[in-house]
Structures are given as structure tokens and as C-alpha cells.
PDB file of N, CA and C in Angstrom:
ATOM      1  N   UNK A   1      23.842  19.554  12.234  1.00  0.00           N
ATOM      2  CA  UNK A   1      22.538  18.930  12.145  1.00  0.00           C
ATOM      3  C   UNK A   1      22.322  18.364  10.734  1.00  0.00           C
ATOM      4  N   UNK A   2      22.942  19.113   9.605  1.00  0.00           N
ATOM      5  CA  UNK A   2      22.396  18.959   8.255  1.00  0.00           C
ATOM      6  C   UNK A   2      23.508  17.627   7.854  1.00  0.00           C
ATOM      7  N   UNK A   3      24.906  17.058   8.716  1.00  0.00           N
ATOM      8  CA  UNK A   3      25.070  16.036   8.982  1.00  0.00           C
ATOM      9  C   UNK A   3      24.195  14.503   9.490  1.00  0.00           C
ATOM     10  N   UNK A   4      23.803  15.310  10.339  1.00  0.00           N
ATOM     11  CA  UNK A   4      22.865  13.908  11.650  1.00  0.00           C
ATOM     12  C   UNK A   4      21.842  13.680  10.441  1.00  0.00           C
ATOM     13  N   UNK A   5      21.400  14.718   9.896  1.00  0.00           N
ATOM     14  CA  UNK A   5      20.294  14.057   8.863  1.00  0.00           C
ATOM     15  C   UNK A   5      20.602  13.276   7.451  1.00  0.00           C
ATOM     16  N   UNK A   6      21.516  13.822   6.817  1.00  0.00           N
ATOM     17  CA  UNK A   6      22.002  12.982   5.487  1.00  0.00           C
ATOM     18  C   UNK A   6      22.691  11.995   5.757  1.00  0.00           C
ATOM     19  N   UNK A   7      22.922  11.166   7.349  1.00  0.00           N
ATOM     20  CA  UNK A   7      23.171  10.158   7.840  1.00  0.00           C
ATOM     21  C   UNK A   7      22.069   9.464   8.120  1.00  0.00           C
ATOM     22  N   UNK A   8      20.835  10.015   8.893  1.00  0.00           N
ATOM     23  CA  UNK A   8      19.874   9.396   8.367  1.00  0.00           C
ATOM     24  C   UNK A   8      19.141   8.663   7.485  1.00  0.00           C
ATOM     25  N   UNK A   9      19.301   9.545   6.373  1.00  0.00           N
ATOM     26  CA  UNK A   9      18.456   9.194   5.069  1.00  0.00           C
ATOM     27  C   UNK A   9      19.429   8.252   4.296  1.00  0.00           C
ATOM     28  N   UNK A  10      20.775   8.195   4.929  1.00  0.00           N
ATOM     29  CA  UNK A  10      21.591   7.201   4.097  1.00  0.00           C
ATOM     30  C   UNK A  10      21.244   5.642   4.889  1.00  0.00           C
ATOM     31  N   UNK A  11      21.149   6.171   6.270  1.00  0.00           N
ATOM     32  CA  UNK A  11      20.857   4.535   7.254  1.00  0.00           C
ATOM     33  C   UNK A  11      19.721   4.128   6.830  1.00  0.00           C
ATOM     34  N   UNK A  12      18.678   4.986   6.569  1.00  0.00           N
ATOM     35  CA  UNK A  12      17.197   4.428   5.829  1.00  0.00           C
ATOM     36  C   UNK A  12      17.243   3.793   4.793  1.00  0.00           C
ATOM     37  N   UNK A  13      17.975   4.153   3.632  1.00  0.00           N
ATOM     38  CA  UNK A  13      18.092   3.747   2.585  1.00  0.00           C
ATOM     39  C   UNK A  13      18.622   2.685   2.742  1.00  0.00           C
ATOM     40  N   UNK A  14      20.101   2.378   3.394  1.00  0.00           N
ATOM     41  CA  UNK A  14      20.317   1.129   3.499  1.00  0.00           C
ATOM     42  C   UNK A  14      19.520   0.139   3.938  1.00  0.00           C
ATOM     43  N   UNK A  15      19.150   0.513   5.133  1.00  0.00           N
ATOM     44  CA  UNK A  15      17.775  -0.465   5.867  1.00  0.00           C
ATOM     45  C   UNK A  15      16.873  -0.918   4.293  1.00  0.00           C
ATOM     46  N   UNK A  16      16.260   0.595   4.342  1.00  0.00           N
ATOM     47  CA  UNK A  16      15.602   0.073   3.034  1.00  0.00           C
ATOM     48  C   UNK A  16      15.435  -1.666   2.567  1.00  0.00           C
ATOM     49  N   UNK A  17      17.350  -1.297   1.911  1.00  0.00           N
ATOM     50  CA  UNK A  17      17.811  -2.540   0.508  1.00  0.00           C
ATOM     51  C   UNK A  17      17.471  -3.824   1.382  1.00  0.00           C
ATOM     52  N   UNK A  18      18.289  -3.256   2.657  1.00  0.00           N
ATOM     53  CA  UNK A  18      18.351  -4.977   3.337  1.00  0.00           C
ATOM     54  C   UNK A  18      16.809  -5.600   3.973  1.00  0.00           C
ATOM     55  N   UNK A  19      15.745  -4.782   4.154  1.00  0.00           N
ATOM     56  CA  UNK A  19      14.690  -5.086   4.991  1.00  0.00           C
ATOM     57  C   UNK A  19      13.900  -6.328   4.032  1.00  0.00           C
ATOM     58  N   UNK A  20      13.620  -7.088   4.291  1.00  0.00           N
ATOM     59  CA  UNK A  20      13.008  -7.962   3.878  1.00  0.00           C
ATOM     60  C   UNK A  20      11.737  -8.656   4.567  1.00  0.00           C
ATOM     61  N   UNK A  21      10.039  -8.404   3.972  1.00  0.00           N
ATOM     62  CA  UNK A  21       9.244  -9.082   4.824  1.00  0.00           C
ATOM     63  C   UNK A  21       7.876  -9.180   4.072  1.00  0.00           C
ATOM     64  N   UNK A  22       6.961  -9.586   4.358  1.00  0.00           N
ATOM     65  CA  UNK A  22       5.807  -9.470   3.666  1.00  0.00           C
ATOM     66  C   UNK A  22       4.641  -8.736   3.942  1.00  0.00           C
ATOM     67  N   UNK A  23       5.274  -7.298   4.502  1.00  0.00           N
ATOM     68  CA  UNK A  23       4.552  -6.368   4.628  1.00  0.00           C
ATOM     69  C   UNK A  23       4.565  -5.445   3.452  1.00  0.00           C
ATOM     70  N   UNK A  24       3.205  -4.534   3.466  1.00  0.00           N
ATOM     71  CA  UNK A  24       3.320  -3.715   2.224  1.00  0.00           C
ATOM     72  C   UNK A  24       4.364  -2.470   2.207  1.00  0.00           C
ATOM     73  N   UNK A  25       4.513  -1.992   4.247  1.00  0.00           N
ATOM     74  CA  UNK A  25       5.126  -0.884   4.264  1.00  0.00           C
ATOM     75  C   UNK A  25       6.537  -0.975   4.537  1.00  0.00           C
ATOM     76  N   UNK A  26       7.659  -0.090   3.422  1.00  0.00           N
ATOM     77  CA  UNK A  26       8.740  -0.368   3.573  1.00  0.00           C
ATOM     78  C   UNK A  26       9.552   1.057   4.450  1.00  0.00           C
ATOM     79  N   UNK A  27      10.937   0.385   4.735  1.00  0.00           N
ATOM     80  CA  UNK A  27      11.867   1.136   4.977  1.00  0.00           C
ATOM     81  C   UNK A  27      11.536   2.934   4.979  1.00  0.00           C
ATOM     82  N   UNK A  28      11.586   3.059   3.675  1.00  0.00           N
ATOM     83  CA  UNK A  28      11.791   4.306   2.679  1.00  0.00           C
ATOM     84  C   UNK A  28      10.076   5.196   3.400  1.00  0.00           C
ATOM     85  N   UNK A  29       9.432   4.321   3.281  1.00  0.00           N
ATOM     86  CA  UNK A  29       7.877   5.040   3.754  1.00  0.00           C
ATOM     87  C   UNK A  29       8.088   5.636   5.016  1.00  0.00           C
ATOM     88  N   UNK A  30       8.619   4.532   6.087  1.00  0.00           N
ATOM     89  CA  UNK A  30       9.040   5.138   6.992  1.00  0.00           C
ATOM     90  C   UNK A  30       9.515   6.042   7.642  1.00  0.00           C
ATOM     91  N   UNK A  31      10.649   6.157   7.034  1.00  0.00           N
ATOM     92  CA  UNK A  31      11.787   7.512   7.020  1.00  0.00           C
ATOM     93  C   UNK A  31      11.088   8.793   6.566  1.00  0.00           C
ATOM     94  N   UNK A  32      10.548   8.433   5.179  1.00  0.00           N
ATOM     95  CA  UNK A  32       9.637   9.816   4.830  1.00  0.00           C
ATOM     96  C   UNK A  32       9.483  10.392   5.244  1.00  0.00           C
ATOM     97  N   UNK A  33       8.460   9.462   6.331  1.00  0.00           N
ATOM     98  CA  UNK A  33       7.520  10.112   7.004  1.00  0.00           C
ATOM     99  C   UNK A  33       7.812  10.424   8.429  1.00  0.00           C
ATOM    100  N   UNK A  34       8.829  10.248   8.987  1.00  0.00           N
ATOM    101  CA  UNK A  34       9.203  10.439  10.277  1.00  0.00           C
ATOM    102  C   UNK A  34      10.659  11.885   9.955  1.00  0.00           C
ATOM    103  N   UNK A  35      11.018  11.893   8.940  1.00  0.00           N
ATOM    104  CA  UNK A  35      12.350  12.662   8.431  1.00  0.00           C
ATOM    105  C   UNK A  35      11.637  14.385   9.157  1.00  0.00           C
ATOM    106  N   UNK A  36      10.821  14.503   9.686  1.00  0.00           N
ATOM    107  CA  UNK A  36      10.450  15.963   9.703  1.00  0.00           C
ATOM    108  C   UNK A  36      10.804  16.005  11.411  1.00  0.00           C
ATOM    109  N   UNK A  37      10.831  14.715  11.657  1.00  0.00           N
ATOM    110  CA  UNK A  37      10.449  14.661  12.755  1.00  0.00           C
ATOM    111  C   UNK A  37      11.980  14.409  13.996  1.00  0.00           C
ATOM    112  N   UNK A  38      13.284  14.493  13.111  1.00  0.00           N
ATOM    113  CA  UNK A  38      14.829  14.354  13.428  1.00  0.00           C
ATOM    114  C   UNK A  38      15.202  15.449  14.290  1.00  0.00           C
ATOM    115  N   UNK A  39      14.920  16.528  14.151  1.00  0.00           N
ATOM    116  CA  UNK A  39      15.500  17.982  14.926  1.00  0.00           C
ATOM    117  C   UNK A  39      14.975  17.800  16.338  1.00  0.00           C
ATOM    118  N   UNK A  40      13.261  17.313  16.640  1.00  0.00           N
ATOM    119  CA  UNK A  40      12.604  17.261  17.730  1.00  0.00           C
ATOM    120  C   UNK A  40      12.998  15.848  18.929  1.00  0.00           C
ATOM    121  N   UNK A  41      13.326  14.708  17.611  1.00  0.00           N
ATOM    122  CA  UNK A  41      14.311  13.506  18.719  1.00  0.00           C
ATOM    123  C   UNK A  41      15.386  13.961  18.891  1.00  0.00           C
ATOM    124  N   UNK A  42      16.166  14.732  18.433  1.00  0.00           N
ATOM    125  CA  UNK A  42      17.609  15.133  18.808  1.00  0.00           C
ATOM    126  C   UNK A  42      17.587  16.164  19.966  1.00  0.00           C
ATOM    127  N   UNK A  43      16.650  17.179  19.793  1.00  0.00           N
ATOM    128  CA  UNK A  43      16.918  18.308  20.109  1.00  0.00           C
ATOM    129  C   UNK A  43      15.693  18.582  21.824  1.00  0.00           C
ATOM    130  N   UNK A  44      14.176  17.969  20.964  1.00  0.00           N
ATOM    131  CA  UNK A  44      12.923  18.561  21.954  1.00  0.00           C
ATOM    132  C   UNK A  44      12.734  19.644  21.441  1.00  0.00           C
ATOM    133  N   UNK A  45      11.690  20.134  22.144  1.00  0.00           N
ATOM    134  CA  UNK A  45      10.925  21.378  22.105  1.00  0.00           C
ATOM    135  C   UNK A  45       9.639  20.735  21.463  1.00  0.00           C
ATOM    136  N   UNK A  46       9.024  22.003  20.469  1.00  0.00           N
ATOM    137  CA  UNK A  46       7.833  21.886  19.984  1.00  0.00           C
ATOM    138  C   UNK A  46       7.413  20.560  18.936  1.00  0.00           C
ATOM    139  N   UNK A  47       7.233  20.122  19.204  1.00  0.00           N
ATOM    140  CA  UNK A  47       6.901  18.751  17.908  1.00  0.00           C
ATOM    141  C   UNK A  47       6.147  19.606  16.689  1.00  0.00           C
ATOM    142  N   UNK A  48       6.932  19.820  15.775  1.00  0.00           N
ATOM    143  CA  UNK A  48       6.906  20.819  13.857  1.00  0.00           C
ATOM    144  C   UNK A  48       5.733  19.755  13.892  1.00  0.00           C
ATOM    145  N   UNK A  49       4.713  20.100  13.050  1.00  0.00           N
ATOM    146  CA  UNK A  49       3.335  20.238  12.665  1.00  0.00           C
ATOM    147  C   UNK A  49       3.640  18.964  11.606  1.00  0.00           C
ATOM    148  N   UNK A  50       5.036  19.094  11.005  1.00  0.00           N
ATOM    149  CA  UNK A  50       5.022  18.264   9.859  1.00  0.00           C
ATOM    150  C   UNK A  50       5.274  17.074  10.544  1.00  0.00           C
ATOM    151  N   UNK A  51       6.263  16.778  11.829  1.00  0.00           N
ATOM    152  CA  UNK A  51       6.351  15.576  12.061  1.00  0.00           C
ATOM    153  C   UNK A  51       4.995  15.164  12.279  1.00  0.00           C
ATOM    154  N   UNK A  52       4.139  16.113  13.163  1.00  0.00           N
ATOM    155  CA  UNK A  52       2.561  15.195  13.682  1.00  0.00           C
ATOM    156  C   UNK A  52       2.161  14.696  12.361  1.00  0.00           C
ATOM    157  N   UNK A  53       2.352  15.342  11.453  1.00  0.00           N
ATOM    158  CA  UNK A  53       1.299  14.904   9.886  1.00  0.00           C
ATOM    159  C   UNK A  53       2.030  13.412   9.547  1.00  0.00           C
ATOM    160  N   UNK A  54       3.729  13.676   9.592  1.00  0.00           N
ATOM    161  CA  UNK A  54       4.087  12.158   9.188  1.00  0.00           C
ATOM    162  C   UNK A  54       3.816  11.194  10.121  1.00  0.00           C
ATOM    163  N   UNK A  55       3.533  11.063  11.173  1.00  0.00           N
ATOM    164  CA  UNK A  55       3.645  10.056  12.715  1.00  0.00           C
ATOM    165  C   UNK A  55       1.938   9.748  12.206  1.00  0.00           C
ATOM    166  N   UNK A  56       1.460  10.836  11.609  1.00  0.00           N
ATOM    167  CA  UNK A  56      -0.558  10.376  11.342  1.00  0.00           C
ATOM    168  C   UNK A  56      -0.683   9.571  10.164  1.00  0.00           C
ATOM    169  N   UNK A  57       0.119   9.886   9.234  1.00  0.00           N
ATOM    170  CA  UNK A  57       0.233   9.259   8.002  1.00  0.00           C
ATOM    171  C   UNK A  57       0.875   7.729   8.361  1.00  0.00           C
ATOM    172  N   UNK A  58       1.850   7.529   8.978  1.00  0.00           N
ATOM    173  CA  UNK A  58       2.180   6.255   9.098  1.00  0.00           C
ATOM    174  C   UNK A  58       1.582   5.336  10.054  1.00  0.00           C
ATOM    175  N   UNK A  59       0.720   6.043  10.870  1.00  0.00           N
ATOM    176  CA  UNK A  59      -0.188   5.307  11.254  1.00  0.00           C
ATOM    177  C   UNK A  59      -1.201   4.858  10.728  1.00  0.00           C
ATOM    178  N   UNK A  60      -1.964   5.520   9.975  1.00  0.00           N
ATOM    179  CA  UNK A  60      -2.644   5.190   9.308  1.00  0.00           C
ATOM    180  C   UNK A  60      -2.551   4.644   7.612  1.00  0.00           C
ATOM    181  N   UNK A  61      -1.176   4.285   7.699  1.00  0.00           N
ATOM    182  CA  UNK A  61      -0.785   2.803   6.639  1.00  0.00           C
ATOM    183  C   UNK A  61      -0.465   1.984   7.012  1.00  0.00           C
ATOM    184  N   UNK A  62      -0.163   1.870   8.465  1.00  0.00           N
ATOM    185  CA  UNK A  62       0.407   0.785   8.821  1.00  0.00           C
ATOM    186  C   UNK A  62      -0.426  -0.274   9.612  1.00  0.00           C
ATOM    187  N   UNK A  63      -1.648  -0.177   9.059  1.00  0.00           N
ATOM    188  CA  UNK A  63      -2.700  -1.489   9.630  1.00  0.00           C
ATOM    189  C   UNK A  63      -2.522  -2.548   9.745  1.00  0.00           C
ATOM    190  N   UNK A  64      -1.848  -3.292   8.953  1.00  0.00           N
ATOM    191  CA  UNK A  64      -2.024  -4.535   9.179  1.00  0.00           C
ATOM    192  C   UNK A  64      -0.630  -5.272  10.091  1.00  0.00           C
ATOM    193  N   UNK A  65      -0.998  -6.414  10.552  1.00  0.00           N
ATOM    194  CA  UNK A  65       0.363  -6.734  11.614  1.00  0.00           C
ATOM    195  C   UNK A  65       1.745  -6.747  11.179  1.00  0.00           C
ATOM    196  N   UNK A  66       1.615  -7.191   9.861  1.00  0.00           N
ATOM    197  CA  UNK A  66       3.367  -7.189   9.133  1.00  0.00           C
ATOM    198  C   UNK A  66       3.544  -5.684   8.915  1.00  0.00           C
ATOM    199  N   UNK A  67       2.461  -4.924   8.418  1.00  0.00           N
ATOM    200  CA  UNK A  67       3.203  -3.730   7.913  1.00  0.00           C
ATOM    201  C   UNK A  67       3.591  -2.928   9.204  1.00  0.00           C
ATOM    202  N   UNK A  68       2.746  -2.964  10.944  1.00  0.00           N
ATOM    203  CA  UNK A  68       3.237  -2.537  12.020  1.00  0.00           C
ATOM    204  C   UNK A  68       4.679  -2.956  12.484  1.00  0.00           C
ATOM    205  N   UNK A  69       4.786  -4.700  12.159  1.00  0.00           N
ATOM    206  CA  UNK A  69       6.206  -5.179  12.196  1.00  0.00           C
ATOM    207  C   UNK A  69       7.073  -4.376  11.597  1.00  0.00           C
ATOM    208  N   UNK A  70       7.051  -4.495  10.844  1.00  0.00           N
ATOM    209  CA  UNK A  70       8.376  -4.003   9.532  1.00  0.00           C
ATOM    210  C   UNK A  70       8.044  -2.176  10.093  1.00  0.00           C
ATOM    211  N   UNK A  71       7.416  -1.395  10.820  1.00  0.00           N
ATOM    212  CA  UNK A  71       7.647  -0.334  10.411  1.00  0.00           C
ATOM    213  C   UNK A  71       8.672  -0.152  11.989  1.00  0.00           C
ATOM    214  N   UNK A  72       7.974  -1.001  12.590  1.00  0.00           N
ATOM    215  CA  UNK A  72       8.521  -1.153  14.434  1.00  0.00           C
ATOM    216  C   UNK A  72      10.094  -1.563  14.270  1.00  0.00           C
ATOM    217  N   UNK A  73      10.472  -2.232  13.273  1.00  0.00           N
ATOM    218  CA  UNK A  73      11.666  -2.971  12.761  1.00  0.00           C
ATOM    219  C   UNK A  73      12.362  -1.461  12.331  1.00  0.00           C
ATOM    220  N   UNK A  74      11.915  -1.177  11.625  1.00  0.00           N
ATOM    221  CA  UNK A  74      12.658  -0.169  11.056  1.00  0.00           C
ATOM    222  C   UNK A  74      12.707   0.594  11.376  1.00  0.00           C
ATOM    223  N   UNK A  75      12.120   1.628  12.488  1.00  0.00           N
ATOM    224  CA  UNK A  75      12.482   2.507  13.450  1.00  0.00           C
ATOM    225  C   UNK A  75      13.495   2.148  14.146  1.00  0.00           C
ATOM    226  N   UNK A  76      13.621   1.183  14.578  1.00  0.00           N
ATOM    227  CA  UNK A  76      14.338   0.269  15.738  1.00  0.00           C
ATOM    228  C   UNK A  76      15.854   0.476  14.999  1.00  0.00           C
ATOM    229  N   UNK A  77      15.768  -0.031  13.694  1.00  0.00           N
ATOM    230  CA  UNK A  77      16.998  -0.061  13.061  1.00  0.00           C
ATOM    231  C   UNK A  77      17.851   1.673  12.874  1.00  0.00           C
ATOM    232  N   UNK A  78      16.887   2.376  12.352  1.00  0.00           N
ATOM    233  CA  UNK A  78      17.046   3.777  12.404  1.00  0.00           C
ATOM    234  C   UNK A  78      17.944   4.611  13.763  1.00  0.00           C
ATOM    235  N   UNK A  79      17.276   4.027  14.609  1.00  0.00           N
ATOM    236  CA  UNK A  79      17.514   4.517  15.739  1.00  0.00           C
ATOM    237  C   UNK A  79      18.381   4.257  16.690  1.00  0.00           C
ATOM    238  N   UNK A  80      18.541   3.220  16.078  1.00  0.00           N
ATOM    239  CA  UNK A  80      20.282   2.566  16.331  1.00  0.00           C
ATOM    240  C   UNK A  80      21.483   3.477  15.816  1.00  0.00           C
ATOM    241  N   UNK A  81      21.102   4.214  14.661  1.00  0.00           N
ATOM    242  CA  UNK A  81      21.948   4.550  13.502  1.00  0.00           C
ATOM    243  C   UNK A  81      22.348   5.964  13.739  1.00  0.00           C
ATOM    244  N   UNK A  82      21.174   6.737  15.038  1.00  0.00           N
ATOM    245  CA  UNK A  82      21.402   8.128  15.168  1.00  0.00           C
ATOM    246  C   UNK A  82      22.196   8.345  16.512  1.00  0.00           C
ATOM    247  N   UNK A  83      23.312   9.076  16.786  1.00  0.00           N
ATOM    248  CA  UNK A  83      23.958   9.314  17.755  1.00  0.00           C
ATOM    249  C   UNK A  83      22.957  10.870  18.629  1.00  0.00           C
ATOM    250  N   UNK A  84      22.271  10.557  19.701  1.00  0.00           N
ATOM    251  CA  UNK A  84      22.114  11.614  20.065  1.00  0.00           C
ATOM    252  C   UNK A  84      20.317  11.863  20.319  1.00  0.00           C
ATOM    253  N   UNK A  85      20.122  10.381  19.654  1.00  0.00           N
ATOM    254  CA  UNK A  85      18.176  10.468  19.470  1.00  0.00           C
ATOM    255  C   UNK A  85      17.611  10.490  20.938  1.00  0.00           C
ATOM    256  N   UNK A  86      16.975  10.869  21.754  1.00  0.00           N
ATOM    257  CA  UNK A  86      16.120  10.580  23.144  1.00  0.00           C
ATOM    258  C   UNK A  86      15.337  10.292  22.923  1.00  0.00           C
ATOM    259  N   UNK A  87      15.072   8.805  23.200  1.00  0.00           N
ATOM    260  CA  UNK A  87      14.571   7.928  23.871  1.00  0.00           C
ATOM    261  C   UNK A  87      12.880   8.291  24.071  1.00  0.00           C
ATOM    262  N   UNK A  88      13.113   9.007  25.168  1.00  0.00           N
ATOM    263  CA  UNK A  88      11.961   9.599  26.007  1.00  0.00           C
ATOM    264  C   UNK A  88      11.403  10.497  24.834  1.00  0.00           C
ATOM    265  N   UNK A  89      11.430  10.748  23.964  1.00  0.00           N
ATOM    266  CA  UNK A  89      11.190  11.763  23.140  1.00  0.00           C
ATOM    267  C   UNK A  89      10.260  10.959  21.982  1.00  0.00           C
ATOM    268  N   UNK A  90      10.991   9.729  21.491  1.00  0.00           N
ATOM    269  CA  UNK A  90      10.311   8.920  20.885  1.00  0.00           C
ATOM    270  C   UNK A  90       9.345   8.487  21.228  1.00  0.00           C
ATOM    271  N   UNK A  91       9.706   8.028  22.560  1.00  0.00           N
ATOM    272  CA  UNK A  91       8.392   7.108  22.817  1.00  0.00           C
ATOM    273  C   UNK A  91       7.490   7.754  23.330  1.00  0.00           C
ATOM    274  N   UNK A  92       7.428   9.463  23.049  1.00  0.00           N
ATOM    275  CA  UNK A  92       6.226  10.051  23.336  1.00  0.00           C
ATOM    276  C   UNK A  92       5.616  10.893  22.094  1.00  0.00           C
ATOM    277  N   UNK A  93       6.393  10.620  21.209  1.00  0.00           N
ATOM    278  CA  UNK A  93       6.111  11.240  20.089  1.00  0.00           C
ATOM    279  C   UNK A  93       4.280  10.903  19.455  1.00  0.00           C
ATOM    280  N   UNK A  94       4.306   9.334  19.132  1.00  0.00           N
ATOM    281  CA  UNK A  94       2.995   9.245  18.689  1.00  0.00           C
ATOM    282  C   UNK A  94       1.741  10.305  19.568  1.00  0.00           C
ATOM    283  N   UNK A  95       1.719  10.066  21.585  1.00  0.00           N
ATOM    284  CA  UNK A  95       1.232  11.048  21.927  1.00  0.00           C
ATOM    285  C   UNK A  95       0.813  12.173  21.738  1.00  0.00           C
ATOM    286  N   UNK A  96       1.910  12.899  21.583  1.00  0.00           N
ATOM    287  CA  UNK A  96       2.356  14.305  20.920  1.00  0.00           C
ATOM    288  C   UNK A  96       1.615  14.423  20.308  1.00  0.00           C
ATOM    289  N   UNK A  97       1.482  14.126  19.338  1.00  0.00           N
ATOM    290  CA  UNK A  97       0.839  14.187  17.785  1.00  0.00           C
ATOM    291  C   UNK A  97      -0.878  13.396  17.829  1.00  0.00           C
ATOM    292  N   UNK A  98      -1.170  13.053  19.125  1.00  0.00           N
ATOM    293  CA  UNK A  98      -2.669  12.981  19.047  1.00  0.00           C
ATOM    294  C   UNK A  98      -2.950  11.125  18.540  1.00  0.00           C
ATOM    295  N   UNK A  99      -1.775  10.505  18.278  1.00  0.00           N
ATOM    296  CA  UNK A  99      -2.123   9.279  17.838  1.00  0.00           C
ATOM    297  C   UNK A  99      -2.314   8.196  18.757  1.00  0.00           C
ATOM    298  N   UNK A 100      -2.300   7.176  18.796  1.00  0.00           N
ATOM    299  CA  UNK A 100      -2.727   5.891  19.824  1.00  0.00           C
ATOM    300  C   UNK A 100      -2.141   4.688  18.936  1.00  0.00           C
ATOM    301  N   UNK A 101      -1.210   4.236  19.667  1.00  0.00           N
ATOM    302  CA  UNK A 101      -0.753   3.053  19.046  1.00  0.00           C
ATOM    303  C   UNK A 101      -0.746   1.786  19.889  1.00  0.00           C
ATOM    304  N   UNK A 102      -0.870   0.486  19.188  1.00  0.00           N
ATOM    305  CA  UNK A 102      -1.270  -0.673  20.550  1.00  0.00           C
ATOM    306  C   UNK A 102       0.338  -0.895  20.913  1.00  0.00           C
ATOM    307  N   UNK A 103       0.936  -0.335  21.128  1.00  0.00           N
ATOM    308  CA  UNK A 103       2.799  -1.225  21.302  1.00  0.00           C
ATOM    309  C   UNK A 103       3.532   0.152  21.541  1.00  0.00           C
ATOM    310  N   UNK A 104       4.410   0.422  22.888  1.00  0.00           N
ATOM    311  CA  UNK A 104       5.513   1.265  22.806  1.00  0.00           C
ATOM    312  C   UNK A 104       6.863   1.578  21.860  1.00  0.00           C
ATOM    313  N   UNK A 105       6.805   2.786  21.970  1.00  0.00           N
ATOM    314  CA  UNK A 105       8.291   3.078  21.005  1.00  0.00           C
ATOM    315  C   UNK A 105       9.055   2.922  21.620  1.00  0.00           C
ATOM    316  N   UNK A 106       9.549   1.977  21.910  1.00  0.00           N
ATOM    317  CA  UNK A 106      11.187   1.846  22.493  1.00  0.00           C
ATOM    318  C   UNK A 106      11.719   0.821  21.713  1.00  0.00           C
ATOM    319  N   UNK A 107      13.322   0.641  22.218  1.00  0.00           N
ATOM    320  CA  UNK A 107      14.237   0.050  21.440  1.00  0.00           C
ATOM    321  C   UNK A 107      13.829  -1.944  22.272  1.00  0.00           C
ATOM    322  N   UNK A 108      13.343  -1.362  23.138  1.00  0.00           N
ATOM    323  CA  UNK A 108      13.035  -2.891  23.641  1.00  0.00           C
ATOM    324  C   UNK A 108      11.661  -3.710  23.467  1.00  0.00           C
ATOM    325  N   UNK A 109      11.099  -2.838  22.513  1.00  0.00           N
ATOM    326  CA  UNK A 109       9.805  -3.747  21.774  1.00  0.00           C
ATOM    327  C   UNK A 109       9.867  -4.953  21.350  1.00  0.00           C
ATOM    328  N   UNK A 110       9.579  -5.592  21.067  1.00  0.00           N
ATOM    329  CA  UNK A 110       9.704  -6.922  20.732  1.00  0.00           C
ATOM    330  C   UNK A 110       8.714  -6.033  18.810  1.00  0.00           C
ATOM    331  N   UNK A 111       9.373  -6.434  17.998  1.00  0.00           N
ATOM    332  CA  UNK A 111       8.722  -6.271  16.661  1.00  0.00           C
ATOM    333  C   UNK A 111       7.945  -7.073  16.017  1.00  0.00           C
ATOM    334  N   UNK A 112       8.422  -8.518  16.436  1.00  0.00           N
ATOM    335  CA  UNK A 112       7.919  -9.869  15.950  1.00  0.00           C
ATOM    336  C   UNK A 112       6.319 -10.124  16.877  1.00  0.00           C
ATOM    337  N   UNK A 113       6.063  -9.342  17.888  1.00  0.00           N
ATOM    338  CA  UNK A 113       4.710  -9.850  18.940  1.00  0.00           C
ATOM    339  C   UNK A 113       3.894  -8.829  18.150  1.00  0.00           C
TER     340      UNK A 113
END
């Protein structure tokens, strides 16, 4: 596991360098804030208290339409990067955690709408 994650934080980082857009929220914010939240897409069970806090926190920076782009982008990219993430897990995560978002978590979002 302590693999799947320092593969993570290395695919973030890269994303990071390469992400380019004119939103305020980057790459790195992202990951932050979702990094608590790796054991529960891999694994299930209880959604850790810390992921709900990061999934609340990045919702509530990510107001405006570019910074929702770029964060939808960069999950997308992330999640490409993890062998083993469910799907179904993601895209119920915001739920989980009490949040409401206008756009599904899946890999077939459109980021740019």
C-alpha cells in the first residue's frame, strides 16, 4: 500500500508540473486533499473522517468553473495513474462525505463542460 501511495504523490506531482490552465486550483491542492482518501478507493469500507474533511475542503475551493475544470482534470489524470482505484467508490465518495457536486466522478466526465 505504502507503494500505491508514493506512486501517487509522484503522479500528482508530475500532473502538477505539466497541468496548465487559468484556474486558481492546482494539481498539488488536489492530491492534498484527496491523499487521505487512497486506502478507501483501493480498498472500501469506512470513508476515514480525514478523507470527508479533504473531499469538503476541495469543494469548497473549487468555485469557480476553471478551478472545477482543472480539479475534474486532475482527478481524471490521477486516476488513470492508480492500478486498483474503484470506480464505484469514487464516484460516491463526494456523497459519502455529505457533499453535492453539479457533475459526476467518473473517468467519462467531460472536464471542459
Amino acid at each position: 500500500m505504502a507503494l500505491a501511495l508514493r506512486f501517487f504523490t509522484c503522479f500528482v506531482l508530475t500532473v502538477c508540473i505539466a497541468a496548465t490552465t487559468n484556474a486558481v486550483i492546482s494539481c498539488g491542492i488536489v492530491a492534498s486533499s484527496l491523499a487521505p482518501c487512497t486506502n478507501y478507493l483501493l480498498k472500501g469500507g469506512a470513508v476515514p473522517p480525514m478523507c470527508c474533511a479533504g473531499v469538503k475542503k476541495l469543494n469548497n475551493i473549487a468555485k469557480t468553473t476553471p478551478d472545477r475544470q482543472q480539479a475534474c482534470q486532475c482527478l481524471q489524470s490521477v486516476a488513470k495513474g492508480v492500478s486498483g482505484l474503484n470506480p464505484s467508490l469514487a464516484s460516491g465518495l463526494p456523497g459519502n462525505c455529505g457533499v453535492s457536486i453539479p457533475y459526476p466522478i467518473s473517468m467519462n466526465t467531460n472536464c471542459k463542460k
